[in-house]
PDB file of N, CA and C in Angstrom:
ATOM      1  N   UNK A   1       0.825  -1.196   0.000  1.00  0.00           N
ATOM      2  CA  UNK A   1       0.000   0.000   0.000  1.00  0.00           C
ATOM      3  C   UNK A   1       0.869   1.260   0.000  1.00  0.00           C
ATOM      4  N   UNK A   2       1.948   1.436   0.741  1.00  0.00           N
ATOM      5  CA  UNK A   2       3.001   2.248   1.082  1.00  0.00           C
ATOM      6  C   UNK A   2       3.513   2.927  -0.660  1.00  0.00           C
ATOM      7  N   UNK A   3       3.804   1.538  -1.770  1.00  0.00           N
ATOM      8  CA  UNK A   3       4.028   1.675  -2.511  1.00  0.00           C
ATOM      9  C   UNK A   3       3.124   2.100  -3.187  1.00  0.00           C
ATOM     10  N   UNK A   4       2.347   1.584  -3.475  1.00  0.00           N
ATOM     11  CA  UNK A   4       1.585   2.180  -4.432  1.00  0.00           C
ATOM     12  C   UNK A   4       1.108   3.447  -4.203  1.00  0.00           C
ATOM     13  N   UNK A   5       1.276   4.539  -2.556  1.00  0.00           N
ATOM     14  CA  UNK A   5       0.944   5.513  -2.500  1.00  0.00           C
ATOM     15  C   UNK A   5       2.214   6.531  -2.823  1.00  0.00           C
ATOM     16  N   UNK A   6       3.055   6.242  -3.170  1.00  0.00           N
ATOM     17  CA  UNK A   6       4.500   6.417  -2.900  1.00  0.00           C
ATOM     18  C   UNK A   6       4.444   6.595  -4.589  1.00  0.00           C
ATOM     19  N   UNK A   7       4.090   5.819  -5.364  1.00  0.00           N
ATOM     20  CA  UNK A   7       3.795   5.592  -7.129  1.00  0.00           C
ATOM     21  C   UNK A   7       3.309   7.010  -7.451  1.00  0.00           C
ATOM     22  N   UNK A   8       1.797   6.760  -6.448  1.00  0.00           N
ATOM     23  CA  UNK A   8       0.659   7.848  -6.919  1.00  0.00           C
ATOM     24  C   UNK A   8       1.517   9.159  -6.701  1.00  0.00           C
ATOM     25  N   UNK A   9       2.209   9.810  -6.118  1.00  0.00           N
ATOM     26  CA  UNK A   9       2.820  10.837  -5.389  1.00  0.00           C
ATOM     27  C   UNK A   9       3.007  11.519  -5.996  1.00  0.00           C
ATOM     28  N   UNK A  10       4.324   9.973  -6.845  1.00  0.00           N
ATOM     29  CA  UNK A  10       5.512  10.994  -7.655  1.00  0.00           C
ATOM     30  C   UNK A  10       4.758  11.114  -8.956  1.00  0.00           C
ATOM     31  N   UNK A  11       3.662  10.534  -9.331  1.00  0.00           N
ATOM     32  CA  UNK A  11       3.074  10.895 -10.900  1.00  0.00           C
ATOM     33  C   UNK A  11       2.620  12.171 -10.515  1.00  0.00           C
ATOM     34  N   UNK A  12       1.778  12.166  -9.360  1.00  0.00           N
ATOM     35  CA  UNK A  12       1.045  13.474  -9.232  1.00  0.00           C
ATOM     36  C   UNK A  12       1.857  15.232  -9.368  1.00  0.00           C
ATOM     37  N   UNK A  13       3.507  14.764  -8.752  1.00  0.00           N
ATOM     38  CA  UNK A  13       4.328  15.537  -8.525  1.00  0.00           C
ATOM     39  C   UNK A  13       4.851  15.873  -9.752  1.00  0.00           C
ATOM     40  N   UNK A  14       4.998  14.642 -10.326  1.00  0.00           N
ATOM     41  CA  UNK A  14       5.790  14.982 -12.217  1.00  0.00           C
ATOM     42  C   UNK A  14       4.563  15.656 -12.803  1.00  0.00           C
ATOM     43  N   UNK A  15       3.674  15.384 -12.753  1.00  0.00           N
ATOM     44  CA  UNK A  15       2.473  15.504 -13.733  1.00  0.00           C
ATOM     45  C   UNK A  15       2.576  17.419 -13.221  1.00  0.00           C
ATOM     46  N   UNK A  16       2.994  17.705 -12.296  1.00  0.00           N
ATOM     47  CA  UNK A  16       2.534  18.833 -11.760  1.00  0.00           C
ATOM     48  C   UNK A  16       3.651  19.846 -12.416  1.00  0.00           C
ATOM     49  N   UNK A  17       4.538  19.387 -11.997  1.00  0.00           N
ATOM     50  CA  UNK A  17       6.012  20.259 -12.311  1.00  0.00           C
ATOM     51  C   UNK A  17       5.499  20.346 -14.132  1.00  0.00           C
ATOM     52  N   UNK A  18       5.521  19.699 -14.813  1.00  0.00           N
ATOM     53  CA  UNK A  18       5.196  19.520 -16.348  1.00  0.00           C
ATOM     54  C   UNK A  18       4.463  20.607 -16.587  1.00  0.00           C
ATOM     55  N   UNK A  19       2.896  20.509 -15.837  1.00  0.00           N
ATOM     56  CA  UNK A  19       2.195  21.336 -16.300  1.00  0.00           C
ATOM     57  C   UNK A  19       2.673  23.079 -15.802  1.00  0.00           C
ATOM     58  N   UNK A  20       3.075  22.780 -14.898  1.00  0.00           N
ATOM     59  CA  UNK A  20       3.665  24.397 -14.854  1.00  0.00           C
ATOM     60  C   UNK A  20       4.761  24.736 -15.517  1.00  0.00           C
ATOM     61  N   UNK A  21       5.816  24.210 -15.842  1.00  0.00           N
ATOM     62  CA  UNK A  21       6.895  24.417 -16.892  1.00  0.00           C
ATOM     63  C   UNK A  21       6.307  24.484 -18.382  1.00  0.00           C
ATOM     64  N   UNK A  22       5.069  23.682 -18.587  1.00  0.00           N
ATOM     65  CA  UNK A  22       4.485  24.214 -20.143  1.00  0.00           C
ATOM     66  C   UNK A  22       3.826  25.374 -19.882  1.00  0.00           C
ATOM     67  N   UNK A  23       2.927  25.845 -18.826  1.00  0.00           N
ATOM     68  CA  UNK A  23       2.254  27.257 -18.402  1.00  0.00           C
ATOM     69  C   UNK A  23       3.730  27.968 -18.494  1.00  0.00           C
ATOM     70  N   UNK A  24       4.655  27.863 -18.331  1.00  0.00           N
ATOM     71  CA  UNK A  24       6.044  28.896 -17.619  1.00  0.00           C
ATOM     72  C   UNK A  24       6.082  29.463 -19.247  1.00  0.00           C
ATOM     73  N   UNK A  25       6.249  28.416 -20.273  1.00  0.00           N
ATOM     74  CA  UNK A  25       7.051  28.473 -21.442  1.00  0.00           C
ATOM     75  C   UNK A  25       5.558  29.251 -22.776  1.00  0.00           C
ATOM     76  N   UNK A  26       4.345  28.542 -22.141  1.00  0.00           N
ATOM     77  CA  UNK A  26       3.518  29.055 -22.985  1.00  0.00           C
ATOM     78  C   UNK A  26       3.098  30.712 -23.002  1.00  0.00           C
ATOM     79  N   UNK A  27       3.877  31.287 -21.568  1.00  0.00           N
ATOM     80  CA  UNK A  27       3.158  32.684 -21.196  1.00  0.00           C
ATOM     81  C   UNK A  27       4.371  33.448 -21.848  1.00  0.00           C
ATOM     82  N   UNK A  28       3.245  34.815 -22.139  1.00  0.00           N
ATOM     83  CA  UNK A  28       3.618  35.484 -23.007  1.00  0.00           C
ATOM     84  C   UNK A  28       4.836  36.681 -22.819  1.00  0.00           C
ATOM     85  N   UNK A  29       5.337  36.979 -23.417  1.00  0.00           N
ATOM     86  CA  UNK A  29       6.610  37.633 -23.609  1.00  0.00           C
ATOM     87  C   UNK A  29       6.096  39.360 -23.592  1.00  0.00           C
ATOM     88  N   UNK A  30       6.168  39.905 -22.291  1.00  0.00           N
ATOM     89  CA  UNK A  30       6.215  41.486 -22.604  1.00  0.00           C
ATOM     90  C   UNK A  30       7.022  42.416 -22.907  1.00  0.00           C
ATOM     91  N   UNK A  31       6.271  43.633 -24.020  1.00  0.00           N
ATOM     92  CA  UNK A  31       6.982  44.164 -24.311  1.00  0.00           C
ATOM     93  C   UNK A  31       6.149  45.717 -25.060  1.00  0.00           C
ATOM     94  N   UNK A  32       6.784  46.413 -26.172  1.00  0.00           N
ATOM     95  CA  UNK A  32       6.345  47.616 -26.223  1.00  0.00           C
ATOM     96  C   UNK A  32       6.583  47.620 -27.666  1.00  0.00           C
ATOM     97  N   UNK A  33       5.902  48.363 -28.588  1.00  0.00           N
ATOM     98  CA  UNK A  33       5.664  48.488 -29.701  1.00  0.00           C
ATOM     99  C   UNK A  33       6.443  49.468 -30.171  1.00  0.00           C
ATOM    100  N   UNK A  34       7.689  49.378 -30.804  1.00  0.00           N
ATOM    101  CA  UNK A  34       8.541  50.368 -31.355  1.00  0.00           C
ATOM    102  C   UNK A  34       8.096  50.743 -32.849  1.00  0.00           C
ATOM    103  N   UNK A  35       8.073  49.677 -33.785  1.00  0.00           N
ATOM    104  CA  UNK A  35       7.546  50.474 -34.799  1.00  0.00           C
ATOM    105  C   UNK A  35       7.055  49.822 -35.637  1.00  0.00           C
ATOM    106  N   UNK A  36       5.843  49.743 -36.858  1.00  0.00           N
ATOM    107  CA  UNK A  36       5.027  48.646 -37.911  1.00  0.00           C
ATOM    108  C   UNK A  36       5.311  48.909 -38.928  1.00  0.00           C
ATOM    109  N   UNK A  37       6.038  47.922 -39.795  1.00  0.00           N
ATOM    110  CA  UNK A  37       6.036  48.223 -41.285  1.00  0.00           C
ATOM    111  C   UNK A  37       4.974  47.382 -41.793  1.00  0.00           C
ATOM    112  N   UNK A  38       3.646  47.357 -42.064  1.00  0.00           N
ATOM    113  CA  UNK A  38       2.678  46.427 -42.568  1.00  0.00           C
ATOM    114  C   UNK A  38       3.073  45.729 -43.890  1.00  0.00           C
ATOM    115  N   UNK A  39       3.787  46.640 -44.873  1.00  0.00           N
ATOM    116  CA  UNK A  39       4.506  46.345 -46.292  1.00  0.00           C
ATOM    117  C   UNK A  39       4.891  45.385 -45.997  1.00  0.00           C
ATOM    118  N   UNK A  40       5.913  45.088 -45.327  1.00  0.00           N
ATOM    119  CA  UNK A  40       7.040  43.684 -44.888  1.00  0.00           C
ATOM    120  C   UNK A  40       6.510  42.815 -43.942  1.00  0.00           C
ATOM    121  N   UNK A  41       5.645  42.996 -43.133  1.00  0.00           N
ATOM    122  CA  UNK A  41       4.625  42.182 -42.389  1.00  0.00           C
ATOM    123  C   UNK A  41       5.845  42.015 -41.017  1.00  0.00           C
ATOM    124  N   UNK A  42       6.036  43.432 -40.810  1.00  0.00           N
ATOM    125  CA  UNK A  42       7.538  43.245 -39.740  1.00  0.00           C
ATOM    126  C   UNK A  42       6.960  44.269 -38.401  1.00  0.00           C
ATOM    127  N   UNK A  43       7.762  44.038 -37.226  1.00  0.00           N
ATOM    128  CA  UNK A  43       7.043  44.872 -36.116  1.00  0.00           C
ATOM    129  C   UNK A  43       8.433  44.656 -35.594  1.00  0.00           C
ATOM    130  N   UNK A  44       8.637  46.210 -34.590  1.00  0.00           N
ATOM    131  CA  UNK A  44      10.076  45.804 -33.914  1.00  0.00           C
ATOM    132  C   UNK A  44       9.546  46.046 -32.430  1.00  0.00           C
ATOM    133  N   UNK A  45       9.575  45.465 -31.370  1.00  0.00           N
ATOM    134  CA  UNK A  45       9.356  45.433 -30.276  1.00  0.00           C
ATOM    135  C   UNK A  45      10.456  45.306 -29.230  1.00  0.00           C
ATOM    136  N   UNK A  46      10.314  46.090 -28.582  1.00  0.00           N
ATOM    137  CA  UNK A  46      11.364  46.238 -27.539  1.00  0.00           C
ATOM    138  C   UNK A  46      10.704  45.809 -26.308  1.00  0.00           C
ATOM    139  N   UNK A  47      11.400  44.257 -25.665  1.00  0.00           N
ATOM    140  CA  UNK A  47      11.019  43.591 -24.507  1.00  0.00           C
ATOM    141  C   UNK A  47      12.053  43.203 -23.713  1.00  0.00           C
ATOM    142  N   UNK A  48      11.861  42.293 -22.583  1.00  0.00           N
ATOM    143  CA  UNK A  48      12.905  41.883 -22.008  1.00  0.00           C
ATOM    144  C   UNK A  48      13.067  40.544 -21.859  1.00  0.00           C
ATOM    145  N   UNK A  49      13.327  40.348 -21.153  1.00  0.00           N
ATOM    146  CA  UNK A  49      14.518  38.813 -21.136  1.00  0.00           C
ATOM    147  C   UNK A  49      12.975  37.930 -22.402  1.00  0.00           C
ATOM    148  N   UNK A  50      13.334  37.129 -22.992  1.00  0.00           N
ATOM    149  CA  UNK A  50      12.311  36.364 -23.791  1.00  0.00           C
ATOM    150  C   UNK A  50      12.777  34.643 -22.872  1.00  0.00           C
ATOM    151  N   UNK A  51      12.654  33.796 -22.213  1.00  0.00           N
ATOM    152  CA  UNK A  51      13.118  32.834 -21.784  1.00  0.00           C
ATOM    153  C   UNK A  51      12.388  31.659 -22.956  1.00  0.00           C
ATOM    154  N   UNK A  52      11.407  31.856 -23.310  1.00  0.00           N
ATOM    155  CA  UNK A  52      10.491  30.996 -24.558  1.00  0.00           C
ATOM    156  C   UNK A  52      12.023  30.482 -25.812  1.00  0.00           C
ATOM    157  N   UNK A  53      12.479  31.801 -25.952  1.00  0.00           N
ATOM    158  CA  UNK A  53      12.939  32.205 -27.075  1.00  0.00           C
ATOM    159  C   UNK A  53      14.597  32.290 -27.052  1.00  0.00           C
ATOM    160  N   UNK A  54      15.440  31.780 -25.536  1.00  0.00           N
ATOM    161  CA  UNK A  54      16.518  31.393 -25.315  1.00  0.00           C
ATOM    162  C   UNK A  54      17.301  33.025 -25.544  1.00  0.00           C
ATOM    163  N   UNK A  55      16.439  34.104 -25.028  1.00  0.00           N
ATOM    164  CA  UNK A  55      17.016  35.628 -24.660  1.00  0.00           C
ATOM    165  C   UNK A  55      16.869  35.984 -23.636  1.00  0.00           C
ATOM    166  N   UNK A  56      17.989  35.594 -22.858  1.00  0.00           N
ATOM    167  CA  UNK A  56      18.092  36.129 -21.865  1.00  0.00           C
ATOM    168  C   UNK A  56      18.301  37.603 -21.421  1.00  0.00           C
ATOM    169  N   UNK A  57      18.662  38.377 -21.956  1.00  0.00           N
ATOM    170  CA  UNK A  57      18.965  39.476 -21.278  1.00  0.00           C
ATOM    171  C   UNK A  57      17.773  40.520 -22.473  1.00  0.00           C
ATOM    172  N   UNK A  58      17.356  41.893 -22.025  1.00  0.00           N
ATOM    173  CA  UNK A  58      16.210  42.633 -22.564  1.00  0.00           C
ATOM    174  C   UNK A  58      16.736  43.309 -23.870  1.00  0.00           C
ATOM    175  N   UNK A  59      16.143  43.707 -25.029  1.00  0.00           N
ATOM    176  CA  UNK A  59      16.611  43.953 -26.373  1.00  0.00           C
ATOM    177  C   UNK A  59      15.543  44.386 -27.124  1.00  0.00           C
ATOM    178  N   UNK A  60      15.637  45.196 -27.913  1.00  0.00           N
ATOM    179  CA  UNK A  60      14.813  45.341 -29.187  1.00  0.00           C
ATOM    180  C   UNK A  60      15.067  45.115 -30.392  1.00  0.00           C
ATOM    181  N   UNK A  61      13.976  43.928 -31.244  1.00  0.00           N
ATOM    182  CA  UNK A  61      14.201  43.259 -31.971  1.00  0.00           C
ATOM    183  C   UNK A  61      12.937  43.181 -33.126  1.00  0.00           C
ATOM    184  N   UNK A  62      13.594  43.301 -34.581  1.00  0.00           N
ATOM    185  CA  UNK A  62      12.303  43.350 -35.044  1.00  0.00           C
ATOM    186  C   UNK A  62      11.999  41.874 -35.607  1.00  0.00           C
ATOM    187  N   UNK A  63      10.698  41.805 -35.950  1.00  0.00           N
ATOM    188  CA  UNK A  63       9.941  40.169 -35.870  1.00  0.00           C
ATOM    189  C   UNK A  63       9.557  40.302 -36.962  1.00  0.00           C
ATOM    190  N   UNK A  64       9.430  39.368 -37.703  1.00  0.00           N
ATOM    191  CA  UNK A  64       8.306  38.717 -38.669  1.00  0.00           C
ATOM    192  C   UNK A  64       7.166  38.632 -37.428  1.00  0.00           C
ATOM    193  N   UNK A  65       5.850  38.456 -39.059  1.00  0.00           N
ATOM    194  CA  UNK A  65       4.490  37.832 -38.234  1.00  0.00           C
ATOM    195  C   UNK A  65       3.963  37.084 -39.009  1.00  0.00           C
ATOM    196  N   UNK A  66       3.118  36.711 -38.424  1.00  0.00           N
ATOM    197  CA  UNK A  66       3.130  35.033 -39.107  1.00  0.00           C
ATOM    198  C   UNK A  66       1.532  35.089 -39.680  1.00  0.00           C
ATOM    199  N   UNK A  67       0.858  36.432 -39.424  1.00  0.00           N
ATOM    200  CA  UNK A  67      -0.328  36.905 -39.847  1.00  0.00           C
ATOM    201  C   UNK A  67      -0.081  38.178 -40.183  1.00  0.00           C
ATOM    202  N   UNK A  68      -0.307  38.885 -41.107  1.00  0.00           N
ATOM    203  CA  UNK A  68      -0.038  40.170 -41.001  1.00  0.00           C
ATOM    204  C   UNK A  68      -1.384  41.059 -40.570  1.00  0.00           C
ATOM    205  N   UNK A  69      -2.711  40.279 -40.283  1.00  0.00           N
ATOM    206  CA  UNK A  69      -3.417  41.050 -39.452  1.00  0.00           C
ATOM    207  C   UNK A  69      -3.210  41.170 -37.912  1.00  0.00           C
ATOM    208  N   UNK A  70      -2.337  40.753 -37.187  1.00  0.00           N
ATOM    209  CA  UNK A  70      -1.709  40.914 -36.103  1.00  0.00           C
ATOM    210  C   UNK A  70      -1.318  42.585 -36.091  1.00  0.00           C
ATOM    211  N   UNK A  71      -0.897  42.906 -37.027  1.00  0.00           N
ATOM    212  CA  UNK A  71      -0.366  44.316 -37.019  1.00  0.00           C
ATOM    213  C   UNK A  71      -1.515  45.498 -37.168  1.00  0.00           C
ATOM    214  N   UNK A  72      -2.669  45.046 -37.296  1.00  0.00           N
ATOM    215  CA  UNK A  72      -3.636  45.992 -37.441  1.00  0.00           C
ATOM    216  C   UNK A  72      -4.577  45.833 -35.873  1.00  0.00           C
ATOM    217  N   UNK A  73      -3.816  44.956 -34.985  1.00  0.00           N
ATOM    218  CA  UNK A  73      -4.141  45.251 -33.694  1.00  0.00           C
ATOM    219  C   UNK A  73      -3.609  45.842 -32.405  1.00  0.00           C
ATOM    220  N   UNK A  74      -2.227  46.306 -32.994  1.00  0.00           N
ATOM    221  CA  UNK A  74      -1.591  47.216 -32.032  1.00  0.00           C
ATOM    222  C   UNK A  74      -0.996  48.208 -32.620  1.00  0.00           C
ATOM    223  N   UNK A  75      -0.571  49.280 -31.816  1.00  0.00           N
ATOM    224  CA  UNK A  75       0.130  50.328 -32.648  1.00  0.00           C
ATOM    225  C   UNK A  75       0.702  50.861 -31.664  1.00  0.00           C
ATOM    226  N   UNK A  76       1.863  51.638 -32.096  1.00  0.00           N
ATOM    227  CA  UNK A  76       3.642  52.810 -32.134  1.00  0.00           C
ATOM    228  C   UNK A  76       2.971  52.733 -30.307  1.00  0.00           C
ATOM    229  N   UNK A  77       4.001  52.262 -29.452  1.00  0.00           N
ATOM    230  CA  UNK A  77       3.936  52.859 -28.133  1.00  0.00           C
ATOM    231  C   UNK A  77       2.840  52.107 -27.186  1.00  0.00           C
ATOM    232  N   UNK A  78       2.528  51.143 -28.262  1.00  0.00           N
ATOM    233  CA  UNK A  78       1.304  50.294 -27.309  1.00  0.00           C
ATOM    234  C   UNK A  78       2.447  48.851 -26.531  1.00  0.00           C
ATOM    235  N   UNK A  79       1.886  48.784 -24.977  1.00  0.00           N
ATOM    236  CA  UNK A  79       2.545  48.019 -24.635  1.00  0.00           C
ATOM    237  C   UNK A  79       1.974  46.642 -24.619  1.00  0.00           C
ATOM    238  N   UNK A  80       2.115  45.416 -24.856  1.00  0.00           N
ATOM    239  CA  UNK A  80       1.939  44.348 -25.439  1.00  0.00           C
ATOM    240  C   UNK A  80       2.326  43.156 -24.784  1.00  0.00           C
ATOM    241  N   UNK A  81       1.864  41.886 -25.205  1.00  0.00           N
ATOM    242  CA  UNK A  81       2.328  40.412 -24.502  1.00  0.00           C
ATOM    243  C   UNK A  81       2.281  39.729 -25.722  1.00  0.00           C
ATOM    244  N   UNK A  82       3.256  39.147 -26.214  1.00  0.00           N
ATOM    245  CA  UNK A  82       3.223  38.643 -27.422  1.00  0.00           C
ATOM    246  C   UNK A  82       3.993  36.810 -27.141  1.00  0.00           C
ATOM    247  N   UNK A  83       3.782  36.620 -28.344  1.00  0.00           N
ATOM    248  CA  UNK A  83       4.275  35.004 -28.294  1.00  0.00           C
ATOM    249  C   UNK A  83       5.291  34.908 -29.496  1.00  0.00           C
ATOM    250  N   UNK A  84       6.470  34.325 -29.819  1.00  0.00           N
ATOM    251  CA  UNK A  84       6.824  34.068 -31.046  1.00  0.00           C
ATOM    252  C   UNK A  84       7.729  33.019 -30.977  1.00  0.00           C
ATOM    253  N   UNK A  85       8.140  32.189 -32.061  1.00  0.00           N
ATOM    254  CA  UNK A  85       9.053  31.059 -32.374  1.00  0.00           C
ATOM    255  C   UNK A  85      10.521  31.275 -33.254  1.00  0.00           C
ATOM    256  N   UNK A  86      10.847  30.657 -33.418  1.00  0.00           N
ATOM    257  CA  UNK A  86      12.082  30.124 -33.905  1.00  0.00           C
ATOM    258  C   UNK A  86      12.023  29.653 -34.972  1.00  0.00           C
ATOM    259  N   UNK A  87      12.044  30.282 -36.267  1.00  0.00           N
ATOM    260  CA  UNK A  87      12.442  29.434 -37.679  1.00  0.00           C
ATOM    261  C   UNK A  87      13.161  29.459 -38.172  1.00  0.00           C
ATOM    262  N   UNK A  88      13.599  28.833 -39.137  1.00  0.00           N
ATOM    263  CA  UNK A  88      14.817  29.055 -40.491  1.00  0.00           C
ATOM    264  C   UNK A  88      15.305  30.775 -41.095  1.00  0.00           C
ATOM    265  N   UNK A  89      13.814  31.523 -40.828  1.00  0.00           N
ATOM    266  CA  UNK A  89      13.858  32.701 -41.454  1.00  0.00           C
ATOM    267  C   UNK A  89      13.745  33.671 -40.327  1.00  0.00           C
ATOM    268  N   UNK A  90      14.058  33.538 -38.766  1.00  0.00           N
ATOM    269  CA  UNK A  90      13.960  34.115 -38.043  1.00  0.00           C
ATOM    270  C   UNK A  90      13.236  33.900 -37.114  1.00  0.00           C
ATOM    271  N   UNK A  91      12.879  34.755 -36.242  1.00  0.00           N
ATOM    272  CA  UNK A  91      11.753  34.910 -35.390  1.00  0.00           C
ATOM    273  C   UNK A  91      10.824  35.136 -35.742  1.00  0.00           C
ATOM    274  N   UNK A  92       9.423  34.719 -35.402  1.00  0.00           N
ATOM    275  CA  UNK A  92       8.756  35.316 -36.074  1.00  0.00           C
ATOM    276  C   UNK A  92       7.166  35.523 -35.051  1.00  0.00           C
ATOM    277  N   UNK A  93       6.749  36.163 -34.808  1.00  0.00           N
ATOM    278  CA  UNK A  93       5.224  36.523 -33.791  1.00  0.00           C
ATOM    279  C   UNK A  93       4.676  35.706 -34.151  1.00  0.00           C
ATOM    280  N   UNK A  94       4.112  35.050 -33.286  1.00  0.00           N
ATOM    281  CA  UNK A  94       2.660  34.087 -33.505  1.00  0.00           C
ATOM    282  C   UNK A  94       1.584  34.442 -33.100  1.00  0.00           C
ATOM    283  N   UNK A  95       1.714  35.622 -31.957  1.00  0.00           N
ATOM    284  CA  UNK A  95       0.374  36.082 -31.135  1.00  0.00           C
ATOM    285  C   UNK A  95       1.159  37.779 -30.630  1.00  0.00           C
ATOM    286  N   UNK A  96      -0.264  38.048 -30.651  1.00  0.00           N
ATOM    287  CA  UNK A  96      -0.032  39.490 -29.807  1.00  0.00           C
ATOM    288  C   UNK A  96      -1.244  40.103 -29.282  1.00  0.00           C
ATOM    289  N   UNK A  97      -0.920  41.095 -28.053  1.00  0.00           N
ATOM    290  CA  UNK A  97      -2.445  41.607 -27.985  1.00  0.00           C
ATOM    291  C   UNK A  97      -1.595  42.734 -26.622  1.00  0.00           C
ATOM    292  N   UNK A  98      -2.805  43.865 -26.539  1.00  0.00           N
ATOM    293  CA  UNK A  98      -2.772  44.876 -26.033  1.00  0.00           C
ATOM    294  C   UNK A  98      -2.263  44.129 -24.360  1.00  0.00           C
ATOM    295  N   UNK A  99      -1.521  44.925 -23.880  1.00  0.00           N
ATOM    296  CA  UNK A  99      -1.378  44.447 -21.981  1.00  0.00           C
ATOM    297  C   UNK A  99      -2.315  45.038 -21.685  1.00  0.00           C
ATOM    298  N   UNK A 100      -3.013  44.626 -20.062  1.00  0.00           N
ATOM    299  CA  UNK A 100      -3.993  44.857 -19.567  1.00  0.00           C
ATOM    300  C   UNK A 100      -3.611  45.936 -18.336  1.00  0.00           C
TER     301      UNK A 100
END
């Protein structure tokens, strides 16, 4: 019995740590809206540390987007929580939206 409560524990404990390290990695990256070129489907945002995105220290960087109606929802000086990945062709936004 010992064991098998001892089993249940550590699943409950892994299962736990998991789900908060995917919440850690899924939350969003803040930052501030420096400037939109809609032409190039490009946005440069100045944020800080990105940990998603293996940036550690704070920078402004401009992004691809991976929609270019993303850019017709924020604008110059709006501060923001955004999401983005890692491709062949850069970084690139996957999500964005006004901070609260």
């Amino acid at each position: 019995m010992k064991t098998a409560l001892r089993a249940f524990s550590a699943t409950t404990l892994a299962f736990t740590l998991l789900l908060s390290a995917a919440a850690a990695q899924a939350a969003g990256i803040p930052g501030e809206v420096k400037k939109i070129d809609e032409a190039a489907a490009k946005i440069t945002l100045k944020h800080g540390p990105a940990k998603s995105l293996g940036m550690d220290e704070p920078m402004t960087m401009v992004y691809r987007v991976k929609d270019p109606a993303l850019l017709r929802q924020v604008k110059v000086g709006d501060k923001v929580e955004f999401e983005a990945e890692e491709g062949a062709s850069g970084y690139t936004v996957t999500k964005i939206q006004k901070s609260k």
